[in-house]
N, C-alpha and C. Protein backbone atom coordinates (compact mmCIF):
# COMPACT_ATOMS: atom_id res chain seq x y z
N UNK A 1 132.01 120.01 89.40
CA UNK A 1 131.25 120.03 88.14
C UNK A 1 132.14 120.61 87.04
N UNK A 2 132.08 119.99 86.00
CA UNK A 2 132.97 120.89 84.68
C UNK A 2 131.80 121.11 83.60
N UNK A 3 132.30 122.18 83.35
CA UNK A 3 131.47 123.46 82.53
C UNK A 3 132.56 123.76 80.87
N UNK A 4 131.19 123.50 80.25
CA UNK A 4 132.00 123.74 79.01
C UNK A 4 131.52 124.97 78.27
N UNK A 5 132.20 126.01 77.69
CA UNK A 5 131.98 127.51 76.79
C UNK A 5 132.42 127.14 75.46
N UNK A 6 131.51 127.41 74.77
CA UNK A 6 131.66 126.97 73.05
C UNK A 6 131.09 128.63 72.75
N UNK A 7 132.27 129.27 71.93
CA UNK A 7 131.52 130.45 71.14
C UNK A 7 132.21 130.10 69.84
N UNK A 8 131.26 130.80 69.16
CA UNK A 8 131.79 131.48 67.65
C UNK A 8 131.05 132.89 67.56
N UNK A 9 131.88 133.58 66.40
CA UNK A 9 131.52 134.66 66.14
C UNK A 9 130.19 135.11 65.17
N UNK A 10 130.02 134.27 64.44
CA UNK A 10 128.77 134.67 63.63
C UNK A 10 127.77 132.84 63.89
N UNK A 11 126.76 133.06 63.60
CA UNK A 11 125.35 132.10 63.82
C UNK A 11 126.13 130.79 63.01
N UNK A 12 124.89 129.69 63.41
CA UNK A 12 125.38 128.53 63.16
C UNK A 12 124.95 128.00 62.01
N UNK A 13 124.50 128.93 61.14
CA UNK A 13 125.10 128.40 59.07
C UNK A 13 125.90 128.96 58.42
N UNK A 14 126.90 129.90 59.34
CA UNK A 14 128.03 130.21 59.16
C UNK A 14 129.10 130.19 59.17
N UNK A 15 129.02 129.49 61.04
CA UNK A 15 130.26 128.74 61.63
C UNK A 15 129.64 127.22 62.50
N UNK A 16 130.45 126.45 62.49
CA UNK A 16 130.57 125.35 63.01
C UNK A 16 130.91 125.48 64.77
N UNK A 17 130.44 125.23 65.55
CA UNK A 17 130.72 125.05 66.77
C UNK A 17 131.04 123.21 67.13
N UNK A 18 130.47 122.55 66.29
CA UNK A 18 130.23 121.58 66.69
C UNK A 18 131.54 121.02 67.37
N UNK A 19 132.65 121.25 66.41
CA UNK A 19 134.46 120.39 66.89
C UNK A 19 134.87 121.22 67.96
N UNK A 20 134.23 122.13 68.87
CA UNK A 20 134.58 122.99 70.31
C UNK A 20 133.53 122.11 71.09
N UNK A 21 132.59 121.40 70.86
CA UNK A 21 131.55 120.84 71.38
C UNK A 21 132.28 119.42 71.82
N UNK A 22 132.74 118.84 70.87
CA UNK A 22 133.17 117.69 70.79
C UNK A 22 134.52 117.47 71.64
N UNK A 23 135.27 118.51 71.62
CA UNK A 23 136.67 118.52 72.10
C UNK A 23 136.40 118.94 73.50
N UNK A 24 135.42 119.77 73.98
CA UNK A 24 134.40 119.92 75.64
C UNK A 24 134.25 118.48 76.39
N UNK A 25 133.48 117.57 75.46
CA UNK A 25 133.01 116.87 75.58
C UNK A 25 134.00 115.53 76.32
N UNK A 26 135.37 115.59 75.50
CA UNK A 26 136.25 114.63 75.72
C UNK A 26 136.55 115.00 76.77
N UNK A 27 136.91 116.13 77.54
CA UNK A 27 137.60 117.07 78.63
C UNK A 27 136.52 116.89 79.75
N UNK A 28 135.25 116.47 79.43
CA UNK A 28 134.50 116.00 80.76
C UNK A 28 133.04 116.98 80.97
N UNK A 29 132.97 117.77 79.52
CA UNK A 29 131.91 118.29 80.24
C UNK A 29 130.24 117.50 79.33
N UNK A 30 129.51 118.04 79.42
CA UNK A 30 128.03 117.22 79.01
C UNK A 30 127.23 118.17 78.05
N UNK A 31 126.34 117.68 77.42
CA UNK A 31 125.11 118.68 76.20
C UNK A 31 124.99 119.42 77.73
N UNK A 32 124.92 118.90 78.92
CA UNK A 32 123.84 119.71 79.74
C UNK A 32 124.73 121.33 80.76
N UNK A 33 126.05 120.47 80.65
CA UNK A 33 126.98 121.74 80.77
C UNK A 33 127.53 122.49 80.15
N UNK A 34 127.33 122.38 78.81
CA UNK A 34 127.78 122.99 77.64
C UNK A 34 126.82 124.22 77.87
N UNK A 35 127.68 125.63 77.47
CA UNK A 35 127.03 126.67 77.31
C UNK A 35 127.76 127.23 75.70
N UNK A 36 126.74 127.51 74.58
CA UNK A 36 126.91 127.58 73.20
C UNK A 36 126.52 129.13 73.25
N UNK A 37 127.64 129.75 71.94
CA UNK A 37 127.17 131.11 72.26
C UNK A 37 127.37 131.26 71.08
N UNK A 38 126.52 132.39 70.16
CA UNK A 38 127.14 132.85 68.62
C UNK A 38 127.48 134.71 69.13
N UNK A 39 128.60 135.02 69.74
CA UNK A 39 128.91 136.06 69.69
C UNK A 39 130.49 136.60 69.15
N UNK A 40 130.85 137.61 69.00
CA UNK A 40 131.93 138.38 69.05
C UNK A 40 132.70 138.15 70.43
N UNK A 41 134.01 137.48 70.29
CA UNK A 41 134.49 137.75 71.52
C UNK A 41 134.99 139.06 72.26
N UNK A 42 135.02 140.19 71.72
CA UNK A 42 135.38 141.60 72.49
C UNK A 42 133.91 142.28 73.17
N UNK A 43 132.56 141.13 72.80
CA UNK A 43 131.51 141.28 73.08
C UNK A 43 131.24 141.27 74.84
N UNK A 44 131.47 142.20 75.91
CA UNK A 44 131.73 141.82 77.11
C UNK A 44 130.18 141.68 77.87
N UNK A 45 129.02 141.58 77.19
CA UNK A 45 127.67 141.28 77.92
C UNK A 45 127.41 140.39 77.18
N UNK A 46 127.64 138.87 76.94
CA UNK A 46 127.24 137.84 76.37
C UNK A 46 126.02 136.90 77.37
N UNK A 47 124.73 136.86 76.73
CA UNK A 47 123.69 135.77 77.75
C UNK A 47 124.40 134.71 78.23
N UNK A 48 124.91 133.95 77.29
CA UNK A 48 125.32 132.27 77.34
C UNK A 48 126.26 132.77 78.81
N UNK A 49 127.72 133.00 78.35
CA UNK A 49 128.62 133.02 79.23
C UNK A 49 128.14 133.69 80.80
N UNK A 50 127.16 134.97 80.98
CA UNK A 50 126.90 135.38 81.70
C UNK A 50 126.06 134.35 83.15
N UNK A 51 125.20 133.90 82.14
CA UNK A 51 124.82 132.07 82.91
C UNK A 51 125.58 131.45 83.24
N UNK A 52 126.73 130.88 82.33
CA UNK A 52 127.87 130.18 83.27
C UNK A 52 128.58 130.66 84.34
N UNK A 53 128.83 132.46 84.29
CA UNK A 53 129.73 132.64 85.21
C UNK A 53 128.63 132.76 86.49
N UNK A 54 127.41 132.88 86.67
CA UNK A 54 126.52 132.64 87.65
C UNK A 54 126.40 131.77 88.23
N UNK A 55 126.43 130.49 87.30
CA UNK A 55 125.65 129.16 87.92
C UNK A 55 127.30 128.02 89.16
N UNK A 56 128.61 128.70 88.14
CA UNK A 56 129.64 128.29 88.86
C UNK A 56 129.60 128.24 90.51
N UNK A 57 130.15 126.75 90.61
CA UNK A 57 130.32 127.50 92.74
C UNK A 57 131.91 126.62 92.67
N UNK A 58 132.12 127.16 94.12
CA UNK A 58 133.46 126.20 94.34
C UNK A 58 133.70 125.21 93.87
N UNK A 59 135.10 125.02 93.69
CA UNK A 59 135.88 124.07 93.21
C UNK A 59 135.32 123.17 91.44
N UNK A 60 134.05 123.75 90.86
CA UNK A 60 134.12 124.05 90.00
C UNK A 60 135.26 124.12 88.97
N UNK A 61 135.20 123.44 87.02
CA UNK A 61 136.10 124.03 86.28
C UNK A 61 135.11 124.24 85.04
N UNK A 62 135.54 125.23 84.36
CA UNK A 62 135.17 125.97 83.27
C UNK A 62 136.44 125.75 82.24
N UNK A 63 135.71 125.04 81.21
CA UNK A 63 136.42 124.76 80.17
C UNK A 63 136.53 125.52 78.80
N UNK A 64 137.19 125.62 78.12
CA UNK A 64 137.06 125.95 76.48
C UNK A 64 138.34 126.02 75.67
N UNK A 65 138.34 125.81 74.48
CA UNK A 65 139.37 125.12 73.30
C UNK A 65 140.58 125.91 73.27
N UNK A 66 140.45 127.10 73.80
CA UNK A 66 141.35 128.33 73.78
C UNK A 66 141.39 129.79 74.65
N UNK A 67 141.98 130.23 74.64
CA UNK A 67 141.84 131.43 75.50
C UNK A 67 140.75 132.66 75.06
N UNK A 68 141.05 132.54 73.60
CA UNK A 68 139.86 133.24 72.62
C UNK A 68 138.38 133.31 72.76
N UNK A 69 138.44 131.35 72.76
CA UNK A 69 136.92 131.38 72.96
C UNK A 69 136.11 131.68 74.19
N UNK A 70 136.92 131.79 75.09
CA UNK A 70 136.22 132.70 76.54
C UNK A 70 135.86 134.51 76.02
N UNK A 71 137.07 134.93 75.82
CA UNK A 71 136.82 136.18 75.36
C UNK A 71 138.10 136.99 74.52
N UNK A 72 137.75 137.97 73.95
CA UNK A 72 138.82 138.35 73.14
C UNK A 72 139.30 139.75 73.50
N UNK A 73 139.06 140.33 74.90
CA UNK A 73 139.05 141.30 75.72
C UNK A 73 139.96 141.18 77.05
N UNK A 74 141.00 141.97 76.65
CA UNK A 74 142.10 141.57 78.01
C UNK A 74 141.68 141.74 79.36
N UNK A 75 140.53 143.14 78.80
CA UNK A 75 140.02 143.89 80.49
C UNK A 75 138.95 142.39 81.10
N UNK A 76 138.29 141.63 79.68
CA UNK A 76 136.90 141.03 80.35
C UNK A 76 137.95 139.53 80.72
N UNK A 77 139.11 139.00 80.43
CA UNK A 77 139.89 138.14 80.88
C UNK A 77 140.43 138.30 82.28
N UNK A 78 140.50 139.70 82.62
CA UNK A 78 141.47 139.91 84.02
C UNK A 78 139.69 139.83 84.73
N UNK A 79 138.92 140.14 84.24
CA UNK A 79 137.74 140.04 85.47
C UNK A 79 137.49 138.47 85.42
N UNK A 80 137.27 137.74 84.73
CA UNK A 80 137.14 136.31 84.56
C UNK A 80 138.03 135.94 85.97
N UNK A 81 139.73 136.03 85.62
CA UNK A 81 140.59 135.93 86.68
C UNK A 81 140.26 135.76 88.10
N UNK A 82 139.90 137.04 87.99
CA UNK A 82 139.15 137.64 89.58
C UNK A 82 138.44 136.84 90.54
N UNK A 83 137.06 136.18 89.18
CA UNK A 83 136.35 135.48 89.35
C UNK A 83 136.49 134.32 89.93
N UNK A 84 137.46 133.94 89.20
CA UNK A 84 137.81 132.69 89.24
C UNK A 84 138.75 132.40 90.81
N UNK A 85 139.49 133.61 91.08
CA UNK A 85 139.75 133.27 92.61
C UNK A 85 139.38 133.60 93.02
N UNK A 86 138.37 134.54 93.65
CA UNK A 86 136.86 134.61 94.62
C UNK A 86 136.23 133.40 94.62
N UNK A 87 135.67 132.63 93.44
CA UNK A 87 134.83 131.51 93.41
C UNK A 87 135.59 130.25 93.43
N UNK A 88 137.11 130.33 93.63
CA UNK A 88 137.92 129.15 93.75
C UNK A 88 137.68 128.03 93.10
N UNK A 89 138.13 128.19 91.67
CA UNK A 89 137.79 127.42 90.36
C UNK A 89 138.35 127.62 89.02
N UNK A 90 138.40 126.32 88.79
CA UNK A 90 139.70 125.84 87.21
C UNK A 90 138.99 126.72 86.28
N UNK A 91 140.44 126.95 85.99
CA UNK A 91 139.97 127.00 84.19
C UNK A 91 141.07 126.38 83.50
N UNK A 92 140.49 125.73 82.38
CA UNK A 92 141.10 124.96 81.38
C UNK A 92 140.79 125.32 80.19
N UNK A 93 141.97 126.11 79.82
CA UNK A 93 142.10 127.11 78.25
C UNK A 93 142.72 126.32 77.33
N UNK A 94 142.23 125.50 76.88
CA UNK A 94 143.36 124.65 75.45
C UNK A 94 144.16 123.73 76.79
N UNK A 95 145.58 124.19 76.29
CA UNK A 95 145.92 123.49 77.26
C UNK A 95 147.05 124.43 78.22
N UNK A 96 146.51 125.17 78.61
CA UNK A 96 146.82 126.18 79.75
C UNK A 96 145.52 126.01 80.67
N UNK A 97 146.40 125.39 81.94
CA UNK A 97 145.34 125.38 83.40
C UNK A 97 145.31 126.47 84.29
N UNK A 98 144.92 126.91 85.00
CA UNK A 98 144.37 128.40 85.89
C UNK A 98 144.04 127.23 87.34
N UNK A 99 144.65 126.91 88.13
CA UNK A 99 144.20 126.60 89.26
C UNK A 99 143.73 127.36 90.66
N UNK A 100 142.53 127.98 90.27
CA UNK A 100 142.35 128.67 91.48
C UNK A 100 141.84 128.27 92.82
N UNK A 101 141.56 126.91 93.05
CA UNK A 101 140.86 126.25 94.36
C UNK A 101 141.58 126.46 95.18
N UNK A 102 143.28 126.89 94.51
CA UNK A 102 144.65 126.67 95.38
C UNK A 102 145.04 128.51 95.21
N UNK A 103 145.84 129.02 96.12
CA UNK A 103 146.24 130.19 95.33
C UNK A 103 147.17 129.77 94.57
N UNK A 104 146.63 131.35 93.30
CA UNK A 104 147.49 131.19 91.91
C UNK A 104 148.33 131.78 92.20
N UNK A 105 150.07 131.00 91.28
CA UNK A 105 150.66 131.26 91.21
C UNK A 105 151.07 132.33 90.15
N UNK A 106 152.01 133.33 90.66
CA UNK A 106 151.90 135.03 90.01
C UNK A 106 152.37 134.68 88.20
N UNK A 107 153.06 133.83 88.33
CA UNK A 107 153.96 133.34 86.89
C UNK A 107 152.52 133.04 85.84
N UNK A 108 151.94 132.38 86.53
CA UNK A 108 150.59 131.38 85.48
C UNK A 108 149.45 133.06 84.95
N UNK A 109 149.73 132.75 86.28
CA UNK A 109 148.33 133.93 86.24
C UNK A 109 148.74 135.64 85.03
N UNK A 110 150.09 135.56 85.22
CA UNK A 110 150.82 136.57 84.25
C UNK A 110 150.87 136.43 82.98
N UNK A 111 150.58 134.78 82.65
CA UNK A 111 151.35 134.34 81.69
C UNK A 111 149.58 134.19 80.79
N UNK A 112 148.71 134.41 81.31
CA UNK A 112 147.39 133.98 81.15
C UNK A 112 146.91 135.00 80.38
N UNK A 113 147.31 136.53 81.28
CA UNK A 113 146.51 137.73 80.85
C UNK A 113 147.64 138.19 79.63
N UNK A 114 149.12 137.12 79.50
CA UNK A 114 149.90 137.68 78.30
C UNK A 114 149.17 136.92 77.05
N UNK A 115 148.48 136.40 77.26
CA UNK A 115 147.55 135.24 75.92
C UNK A 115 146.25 136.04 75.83
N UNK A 116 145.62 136.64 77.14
CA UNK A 116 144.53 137.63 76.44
C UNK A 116 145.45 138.37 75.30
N UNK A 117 145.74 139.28 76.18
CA UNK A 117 146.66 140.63 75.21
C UNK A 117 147.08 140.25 73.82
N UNK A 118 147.61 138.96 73.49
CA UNK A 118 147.41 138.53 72.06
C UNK A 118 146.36 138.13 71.43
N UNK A 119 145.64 137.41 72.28
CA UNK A 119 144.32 137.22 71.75
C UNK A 119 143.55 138.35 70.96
N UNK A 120 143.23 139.34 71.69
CA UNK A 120 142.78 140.80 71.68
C UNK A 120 143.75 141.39 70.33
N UNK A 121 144.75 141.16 70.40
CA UNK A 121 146.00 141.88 69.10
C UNK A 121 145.05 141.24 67.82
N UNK A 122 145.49 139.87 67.93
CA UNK A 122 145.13 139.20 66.84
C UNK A 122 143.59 139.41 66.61
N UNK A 123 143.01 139.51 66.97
CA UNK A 123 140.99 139.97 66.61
C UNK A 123 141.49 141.56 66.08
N UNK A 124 141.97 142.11 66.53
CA UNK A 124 142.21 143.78 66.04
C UNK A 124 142.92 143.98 65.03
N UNK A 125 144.30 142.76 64.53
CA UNK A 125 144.48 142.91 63.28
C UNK A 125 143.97 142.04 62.04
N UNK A 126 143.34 141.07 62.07
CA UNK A 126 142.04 140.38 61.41
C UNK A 126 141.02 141.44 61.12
N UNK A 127 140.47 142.47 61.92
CA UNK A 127 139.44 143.48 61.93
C UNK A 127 140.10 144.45 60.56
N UNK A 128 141.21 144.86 61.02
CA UNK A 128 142.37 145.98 60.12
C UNK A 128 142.20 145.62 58.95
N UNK A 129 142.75 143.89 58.79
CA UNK A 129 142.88 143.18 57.38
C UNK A 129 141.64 143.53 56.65
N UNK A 130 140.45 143.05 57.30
CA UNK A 130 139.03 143.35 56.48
C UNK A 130 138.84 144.62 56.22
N UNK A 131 138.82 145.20 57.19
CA UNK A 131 138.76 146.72 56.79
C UNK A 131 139.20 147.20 55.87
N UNK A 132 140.83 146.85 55.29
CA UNK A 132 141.84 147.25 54.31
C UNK A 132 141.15 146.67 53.28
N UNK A 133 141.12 145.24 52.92
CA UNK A 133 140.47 144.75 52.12
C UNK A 133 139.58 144.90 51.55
N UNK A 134 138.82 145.66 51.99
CA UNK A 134 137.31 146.65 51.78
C UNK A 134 137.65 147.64 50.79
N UNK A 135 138.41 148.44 51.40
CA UNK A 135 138.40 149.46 50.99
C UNK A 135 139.46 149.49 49.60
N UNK A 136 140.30 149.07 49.89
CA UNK A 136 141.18 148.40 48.41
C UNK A 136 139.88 147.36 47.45
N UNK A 137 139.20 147.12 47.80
CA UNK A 137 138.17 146.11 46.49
C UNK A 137 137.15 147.40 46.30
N UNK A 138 137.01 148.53 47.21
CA UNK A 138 135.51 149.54 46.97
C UNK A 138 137.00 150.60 45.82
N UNK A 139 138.32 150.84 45.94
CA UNK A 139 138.88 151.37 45.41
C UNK A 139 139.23 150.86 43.97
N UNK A 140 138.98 149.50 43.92
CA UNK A 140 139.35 148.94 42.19
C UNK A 140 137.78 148.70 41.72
N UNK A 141 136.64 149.57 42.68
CA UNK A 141 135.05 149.49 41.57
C UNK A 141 134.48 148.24 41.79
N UNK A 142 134.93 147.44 42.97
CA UNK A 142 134.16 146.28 43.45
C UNK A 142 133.14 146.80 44.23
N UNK A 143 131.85 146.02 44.01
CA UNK A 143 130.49 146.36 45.09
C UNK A 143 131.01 145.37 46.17
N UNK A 144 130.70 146.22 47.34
CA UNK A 144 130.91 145.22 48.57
C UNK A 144 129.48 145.21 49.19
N UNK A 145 129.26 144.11 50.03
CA UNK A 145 127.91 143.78 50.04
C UNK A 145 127.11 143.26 49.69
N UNK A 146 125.79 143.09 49.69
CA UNK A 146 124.73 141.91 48.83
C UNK A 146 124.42 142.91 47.80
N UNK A 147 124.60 142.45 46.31
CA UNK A 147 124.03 143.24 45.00
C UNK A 147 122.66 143.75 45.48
N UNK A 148 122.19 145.19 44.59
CA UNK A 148 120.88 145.58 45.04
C UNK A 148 119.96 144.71 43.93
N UNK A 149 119.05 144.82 44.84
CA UNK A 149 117.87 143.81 44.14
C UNK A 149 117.03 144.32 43.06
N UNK A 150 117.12 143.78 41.92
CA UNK A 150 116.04 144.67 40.83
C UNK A 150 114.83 144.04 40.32
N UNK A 151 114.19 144.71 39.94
CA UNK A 151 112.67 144.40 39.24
C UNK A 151 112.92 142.69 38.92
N UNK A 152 114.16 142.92 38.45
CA UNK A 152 114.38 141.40 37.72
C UNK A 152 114.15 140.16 38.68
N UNK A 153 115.11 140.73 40.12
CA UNK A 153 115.39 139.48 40.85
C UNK A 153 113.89 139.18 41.95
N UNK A 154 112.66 139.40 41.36
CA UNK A 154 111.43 139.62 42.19
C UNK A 154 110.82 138.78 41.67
N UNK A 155 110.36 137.61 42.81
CA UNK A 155 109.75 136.55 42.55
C UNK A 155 108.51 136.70 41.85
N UNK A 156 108.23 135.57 40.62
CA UNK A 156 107.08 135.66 39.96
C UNK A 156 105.40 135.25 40.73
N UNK A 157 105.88 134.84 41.84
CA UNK A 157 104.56 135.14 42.80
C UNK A 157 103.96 136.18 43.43
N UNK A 158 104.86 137.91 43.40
CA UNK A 158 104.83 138.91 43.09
C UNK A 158 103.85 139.74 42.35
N UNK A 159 104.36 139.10 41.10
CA UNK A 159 103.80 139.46 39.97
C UNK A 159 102.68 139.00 39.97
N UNK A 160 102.29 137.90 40.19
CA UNK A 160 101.07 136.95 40.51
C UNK A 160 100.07 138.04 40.83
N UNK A 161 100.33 138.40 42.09
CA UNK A 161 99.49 139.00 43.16
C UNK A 161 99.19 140.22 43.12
N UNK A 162 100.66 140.77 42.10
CA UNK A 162 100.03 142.53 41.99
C UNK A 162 99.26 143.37 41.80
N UNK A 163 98.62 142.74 40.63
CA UNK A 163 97.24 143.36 39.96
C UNK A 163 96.14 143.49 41.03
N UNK A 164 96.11 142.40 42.26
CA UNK A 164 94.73 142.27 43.13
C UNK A 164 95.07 143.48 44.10
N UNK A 165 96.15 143.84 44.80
CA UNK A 165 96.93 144.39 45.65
C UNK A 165 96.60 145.96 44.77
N UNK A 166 96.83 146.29 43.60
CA UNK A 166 96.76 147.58 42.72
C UNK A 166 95.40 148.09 42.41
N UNK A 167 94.32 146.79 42.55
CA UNK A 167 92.92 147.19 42.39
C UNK A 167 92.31 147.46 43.63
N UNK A 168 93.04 147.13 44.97
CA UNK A 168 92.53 147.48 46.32
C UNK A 168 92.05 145.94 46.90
N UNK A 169 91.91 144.82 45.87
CA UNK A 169 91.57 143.69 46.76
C UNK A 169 92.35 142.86 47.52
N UNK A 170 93.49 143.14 47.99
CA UNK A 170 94.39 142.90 48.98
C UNK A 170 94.91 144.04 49.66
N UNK A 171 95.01 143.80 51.24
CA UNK A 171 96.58 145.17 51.66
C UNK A 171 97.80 144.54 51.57
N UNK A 172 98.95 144.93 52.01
CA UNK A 172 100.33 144.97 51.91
C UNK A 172 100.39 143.57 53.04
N UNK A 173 99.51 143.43 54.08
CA UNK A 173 99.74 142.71 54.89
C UNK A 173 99.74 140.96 54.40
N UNK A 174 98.26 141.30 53.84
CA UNK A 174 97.94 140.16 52.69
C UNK A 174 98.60 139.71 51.56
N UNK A 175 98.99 139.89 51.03
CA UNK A 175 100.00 140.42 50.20
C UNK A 175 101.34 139.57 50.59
N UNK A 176 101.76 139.83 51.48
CA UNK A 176 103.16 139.23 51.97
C UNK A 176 102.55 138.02 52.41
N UNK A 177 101.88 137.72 52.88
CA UNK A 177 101.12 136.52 53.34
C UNK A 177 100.97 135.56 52.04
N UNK A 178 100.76 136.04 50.95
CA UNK A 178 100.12 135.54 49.72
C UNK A 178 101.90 134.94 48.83
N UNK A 179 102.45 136.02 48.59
CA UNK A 179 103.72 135.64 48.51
C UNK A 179 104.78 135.09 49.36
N UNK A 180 104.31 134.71 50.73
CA UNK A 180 105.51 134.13 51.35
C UNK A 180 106.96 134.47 51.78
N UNK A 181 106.29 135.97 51.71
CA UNK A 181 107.47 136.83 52.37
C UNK A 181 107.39 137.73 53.33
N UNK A 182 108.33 138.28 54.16
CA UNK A 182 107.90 139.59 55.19
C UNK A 182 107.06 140.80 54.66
N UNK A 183 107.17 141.06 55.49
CA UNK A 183 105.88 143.07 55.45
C UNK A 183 107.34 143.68 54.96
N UNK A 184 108.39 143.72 55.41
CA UNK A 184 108.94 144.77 54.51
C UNK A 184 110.03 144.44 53.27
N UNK A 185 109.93 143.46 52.93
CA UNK A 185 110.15 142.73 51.59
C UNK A 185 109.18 143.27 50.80
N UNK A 186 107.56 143.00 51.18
CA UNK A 186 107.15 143.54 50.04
C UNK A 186 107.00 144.69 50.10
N UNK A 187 107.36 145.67 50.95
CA UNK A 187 107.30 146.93 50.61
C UNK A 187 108.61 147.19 49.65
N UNK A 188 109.77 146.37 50.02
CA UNK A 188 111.19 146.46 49.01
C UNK A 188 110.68 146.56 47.51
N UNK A 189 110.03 145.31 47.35
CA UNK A 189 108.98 144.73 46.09
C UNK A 189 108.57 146.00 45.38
N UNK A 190 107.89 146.37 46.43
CA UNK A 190 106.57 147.33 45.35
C UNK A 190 107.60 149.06 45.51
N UNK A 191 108.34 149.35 46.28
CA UNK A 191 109.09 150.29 45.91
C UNK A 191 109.95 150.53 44.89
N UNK A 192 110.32 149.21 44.58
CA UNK A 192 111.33 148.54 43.47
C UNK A 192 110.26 148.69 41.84
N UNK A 193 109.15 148.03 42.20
CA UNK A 193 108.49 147.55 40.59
C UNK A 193 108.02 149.81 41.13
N UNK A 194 107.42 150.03 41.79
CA UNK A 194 106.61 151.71 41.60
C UNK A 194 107.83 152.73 41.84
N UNK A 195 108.91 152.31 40.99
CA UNK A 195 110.09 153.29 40.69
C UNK A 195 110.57 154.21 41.83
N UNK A 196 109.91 153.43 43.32
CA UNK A 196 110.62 154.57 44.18
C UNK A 196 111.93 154.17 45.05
N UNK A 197 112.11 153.29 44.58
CA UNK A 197 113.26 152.48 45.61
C UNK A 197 114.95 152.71 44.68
């Protein structure tokens, strides 16, 4: 059976999985073996992947676009390894193969956990970059983050509703119901317009 692992790091109106889907797909695996994940790869308790590495049996291969998109954790790559020769089964990283049905050879298998260890580098200095970047844009008086929300940016269906909500003929629950937003939006709302926010 071949098994395909599609991650990205943030949700899917953020990032595209679809061209890891597609490139699975050519390599042999199916919608129905595809396992899709929106996590962090240094993330070492992921649902998706945790299912795949369960459902695997012998002679089995587990696929994905890169060494990355399995994981971005050298320690959670050498257990993968492990796995993979206990359960005697491929992996196909980009285009680096792992043949474990057979014993692995010490060279491959060395050469595997030297592509975690970069993998892992490169996520830690991408992390650095942002970090720096942060703090150099919070140092030249840039807001980082979503602008805070003011009286201004508060929908006029709000306003609509306030007066009934201020005379007691609505609660807060109603209220959000009426405007089409969460329970604690409109508490944002009315902390914002009753000067306490």
């Amino acid at each position: 059976m071949i098994y395909g692992y599609a991650r990205c790091s943030t949700n899917e109106q953020q990032q595209d999985i679809n061209r890891q889907v597609r490139e699975l797909k050519q390599q042999g695996a199916t919608d129905k073996t595809i396992y899709r994940e929106y996590e962090s790869g240094m993330k070492v308790e992921r649902a998706e992947l945790s299912k795949l590495l369960d459902v695997i049996q012998e002679g089995d291969t587990i696929i994905a676009t890169e060494v990355s998109r399995i994981t971005r954790s050298t320690k959670q790559l050498c257990d993968i390894i492990e796995l993979a020769k206990t359960k005697h089964i491929r992996l196909e990283l980009g285009t680096f193969v792992v043949d474990c049905t057979k014993e692995l050879d010490p060279m491959t298998e060395g050469m595997l956990k030297m592509m975690g260890v970069f993998s892992e580098l490169e996520r830690n200095i991408i992390s650095q970059r942002v970090k720096s970047g942060m703090q150099n844009a919070k140092a030249k008086g840039k807001v980082i983050g979503r602008p805070a929300t003011t009286a201004d940016d508060i929908p006029n269906i709000f306003y609509k509703h306030y007066p009934k909500y201020k005379k007691g003929e609505i609660n807060k629950k109603e209220f959000s119901r009426l405007c089409g937003v969460s329970y604690p939006t409109i508490y944002k709302y009315l902390s914002i317009v009753e000067g306490s926010y």
